[in-house]
N, C-alpha and C. Protein backbone atom coordinates (compact mmCIF):
# COMPACT_ATOMS: atom_id res chain seq x y z
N UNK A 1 -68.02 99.34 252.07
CA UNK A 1 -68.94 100.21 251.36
C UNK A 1 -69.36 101.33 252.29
N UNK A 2 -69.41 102.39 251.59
CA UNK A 2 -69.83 103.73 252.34
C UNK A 2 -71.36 103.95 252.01
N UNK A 3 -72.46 103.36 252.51
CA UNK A 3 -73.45 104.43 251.86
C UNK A 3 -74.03 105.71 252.51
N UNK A 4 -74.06 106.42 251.81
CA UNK A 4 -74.16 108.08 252.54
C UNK A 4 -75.71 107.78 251.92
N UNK A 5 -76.52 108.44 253.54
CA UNK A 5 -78.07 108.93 252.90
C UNK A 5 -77.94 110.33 252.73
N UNK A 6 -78.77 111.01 251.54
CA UNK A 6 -78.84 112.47 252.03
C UNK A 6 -79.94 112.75 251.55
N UNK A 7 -80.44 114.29 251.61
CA UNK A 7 -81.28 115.09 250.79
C UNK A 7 -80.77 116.04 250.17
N UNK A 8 -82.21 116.11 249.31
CA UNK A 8 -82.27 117.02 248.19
C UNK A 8 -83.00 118.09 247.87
N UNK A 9 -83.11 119.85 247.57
CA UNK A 9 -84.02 120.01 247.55
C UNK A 9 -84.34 120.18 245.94
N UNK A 10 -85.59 119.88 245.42
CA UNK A 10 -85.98 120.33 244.01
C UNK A 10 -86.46 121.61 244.18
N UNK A 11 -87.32 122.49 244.85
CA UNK A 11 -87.55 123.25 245.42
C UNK A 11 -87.51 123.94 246.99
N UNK A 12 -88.03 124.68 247.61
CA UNK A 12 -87.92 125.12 249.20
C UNK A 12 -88.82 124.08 249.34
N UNK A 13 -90.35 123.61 248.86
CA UNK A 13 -91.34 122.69 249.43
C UNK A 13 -90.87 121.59 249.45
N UNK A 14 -90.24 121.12 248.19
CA UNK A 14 -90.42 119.52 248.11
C UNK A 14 -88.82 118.97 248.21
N UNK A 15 -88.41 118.30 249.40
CA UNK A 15 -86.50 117.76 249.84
C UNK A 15 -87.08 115.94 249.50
N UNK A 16 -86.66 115.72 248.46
CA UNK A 16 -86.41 114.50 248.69
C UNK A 16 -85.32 113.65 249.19
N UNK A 17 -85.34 112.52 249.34
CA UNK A 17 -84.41 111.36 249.90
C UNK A 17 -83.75 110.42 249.35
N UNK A 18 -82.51 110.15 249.73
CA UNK A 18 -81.74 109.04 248.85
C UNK A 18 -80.36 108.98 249.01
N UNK A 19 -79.85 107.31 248.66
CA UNK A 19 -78.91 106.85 249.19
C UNK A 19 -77.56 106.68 247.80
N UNK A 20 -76.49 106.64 248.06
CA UNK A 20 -75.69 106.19 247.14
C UNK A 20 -74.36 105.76 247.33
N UNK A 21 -73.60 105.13 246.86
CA UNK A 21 -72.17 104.31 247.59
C UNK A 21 -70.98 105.40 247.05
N UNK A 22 -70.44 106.17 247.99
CA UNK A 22 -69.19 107.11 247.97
C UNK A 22 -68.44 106.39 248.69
N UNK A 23 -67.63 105.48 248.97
CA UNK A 23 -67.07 104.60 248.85
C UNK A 23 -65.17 104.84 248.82
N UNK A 24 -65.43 105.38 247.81
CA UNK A 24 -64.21 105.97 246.96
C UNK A 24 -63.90 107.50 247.93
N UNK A 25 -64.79 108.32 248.91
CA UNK A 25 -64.73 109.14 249.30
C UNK A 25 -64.11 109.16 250.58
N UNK A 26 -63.45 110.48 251.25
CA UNK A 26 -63.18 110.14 252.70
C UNK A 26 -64.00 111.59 253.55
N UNK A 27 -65.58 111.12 253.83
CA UNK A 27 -66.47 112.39 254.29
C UNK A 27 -66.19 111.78 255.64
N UNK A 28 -66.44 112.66 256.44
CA UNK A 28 -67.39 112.93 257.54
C UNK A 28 -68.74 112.99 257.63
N UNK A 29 -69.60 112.86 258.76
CA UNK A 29 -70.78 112.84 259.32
C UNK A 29 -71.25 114.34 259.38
N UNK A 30 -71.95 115.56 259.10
CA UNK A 30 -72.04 116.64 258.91
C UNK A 30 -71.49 117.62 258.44
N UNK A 31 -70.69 116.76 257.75
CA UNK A 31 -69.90 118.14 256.84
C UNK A 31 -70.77 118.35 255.48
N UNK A 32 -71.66 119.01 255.23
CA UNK A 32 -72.07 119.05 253.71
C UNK A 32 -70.98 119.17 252.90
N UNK A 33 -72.14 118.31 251.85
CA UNK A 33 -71.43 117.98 250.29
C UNK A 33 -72.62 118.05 249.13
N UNK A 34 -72.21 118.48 248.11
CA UNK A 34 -73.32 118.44 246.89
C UNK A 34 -73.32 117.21 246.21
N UNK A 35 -74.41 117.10 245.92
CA UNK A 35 -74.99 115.94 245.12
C UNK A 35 -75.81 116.06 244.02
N UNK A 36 -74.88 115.97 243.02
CA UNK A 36 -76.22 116.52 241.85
C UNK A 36 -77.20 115.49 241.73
N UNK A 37 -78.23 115.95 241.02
CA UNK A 37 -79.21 114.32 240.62
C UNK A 37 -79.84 114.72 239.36
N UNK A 38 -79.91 114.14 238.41
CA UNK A 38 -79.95 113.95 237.44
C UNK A 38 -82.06 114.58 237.31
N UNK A 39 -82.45 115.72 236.35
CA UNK A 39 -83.21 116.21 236.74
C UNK A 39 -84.96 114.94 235.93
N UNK A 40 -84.32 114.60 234.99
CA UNK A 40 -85.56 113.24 234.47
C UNK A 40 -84.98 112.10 235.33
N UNK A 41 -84.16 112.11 235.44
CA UNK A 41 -84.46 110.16 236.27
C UNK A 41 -83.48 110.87 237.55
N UNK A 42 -84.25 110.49 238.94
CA UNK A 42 -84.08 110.51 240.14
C UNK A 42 -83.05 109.96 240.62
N UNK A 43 -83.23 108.92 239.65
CA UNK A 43 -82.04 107.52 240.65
C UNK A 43 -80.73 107.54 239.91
N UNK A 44 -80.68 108.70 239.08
CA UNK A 44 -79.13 108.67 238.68
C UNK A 44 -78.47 110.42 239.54
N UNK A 45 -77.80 110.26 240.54
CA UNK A 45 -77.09 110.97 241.17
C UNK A 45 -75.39 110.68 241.63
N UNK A 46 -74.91 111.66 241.42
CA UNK A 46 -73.26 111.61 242.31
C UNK A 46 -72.66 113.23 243.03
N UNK A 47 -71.77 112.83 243.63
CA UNK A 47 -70.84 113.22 244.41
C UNK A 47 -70.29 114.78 243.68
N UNK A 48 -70.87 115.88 243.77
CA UNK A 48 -70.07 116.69 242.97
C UNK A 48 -68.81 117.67 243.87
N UNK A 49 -69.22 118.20 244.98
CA UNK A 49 -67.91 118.73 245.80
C UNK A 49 -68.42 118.68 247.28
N UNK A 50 -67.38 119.00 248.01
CA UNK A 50 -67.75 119.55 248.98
C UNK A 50 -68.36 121.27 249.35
N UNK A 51 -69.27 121.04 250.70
CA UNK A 51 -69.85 122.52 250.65
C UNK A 51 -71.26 122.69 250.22
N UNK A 52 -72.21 124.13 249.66
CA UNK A 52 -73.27 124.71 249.31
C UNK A 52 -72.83 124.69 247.87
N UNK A 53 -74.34 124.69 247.62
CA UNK A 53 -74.57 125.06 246.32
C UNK A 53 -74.32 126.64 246.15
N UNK A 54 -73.91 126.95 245.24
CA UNK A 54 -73.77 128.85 244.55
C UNK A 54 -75.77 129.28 244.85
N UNK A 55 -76.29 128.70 244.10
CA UNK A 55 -77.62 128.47 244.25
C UNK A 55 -78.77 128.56 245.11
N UNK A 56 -78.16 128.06 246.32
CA UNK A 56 -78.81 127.94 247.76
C UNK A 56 -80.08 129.15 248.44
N UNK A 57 -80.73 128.68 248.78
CA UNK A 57 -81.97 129.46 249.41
C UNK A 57 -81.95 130.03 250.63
N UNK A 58 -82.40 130.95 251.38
CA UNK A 58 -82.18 131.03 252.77
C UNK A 58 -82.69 130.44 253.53
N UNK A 59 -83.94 129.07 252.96
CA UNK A 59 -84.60 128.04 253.41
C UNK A 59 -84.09 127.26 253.37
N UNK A 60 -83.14 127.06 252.23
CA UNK A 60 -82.15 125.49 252.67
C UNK A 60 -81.23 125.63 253.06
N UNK A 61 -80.59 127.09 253.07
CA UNK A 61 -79.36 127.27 254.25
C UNK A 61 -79.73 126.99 255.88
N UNK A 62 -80.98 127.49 256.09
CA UNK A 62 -81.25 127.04 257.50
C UNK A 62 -81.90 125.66 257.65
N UNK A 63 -82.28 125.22 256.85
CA UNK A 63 -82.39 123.46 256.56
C UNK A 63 -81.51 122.29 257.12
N UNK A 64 -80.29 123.40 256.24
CA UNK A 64 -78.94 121.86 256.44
C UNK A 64 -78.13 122.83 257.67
N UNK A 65 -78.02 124.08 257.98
CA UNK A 65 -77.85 124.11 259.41
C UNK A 65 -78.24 123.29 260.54
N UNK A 66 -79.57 123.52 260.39
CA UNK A 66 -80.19 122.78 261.44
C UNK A 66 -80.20 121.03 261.01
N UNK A 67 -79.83 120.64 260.40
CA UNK A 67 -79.20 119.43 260.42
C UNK A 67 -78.21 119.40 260.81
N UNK A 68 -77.15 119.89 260.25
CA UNK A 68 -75.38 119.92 260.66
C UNK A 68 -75.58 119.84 262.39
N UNK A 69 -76.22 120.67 262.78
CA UNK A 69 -76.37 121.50 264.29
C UNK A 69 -76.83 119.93 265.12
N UNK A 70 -77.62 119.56 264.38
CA UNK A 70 -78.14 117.87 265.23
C UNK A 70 -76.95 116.95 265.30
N UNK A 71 -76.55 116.74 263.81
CA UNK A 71 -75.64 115.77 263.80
C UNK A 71 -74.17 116.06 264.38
N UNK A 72 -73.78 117.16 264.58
CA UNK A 72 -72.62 117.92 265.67
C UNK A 72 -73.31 117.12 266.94
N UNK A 73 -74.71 116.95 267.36
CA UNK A 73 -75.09 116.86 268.97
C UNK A 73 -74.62 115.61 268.75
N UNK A 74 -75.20 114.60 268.38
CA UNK A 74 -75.07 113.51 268.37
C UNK A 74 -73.41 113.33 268.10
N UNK A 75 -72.75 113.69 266.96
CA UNK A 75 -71.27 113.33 267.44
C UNK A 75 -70.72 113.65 268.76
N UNK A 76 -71.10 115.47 269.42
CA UNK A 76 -70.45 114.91 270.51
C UNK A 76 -71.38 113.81 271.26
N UNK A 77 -72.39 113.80 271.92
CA UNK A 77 -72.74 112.67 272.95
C UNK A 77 -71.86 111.19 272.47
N UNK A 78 -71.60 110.82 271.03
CA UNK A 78 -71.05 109.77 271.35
C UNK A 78 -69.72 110.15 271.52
N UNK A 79 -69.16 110.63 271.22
CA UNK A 79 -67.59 111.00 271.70
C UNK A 79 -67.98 111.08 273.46
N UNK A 80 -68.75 111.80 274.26
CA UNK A 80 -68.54 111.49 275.33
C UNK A 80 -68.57 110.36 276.30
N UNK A 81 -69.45 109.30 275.52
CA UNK A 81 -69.57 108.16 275.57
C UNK A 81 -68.54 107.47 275.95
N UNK A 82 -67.65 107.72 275.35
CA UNK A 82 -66.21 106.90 274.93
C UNK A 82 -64.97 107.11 276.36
């Protein structure tokens, strides 16, 4: 089982959180991917492509940069690890 955590934003203020089994997928660790979520019930979300939304803010472009940018650090340190 794959479970990928990610976020979401509903707006620039409010990114929520949440997990789901892509499984069936072959991601990587910082590569964004979209996730729709279902806008009345929360807990129904999936897998829609890889990449940004058309949509995207210049607040959540520098959002999931600066995520990508962490999780790049951390891949390399453990690759140097090795």
């Amino acid at each position: 089982m794959k479970e990928i955590k990610y976020e979401y934003f509903i707006n620039d203020s409010l990114i929520l959180r949440d997990s789901e089994n892509f499984s069936f997928m072959d991601m990587e660790k910082g590569i964004p991917i979209e996730v729709l979520v279902h806008k009345e019930n929360q807990d129904v979300s999936f897998y829609w492509k890889n990449g940004f939304s058309e949509n995207v803010t210049p607040f959540q472009l520098l959002y999931v940069r600066n995520k990508m940018k962490k999780a790049m650090t951390e891949i390399e340190k453990a690759m140097s690890k090795k």
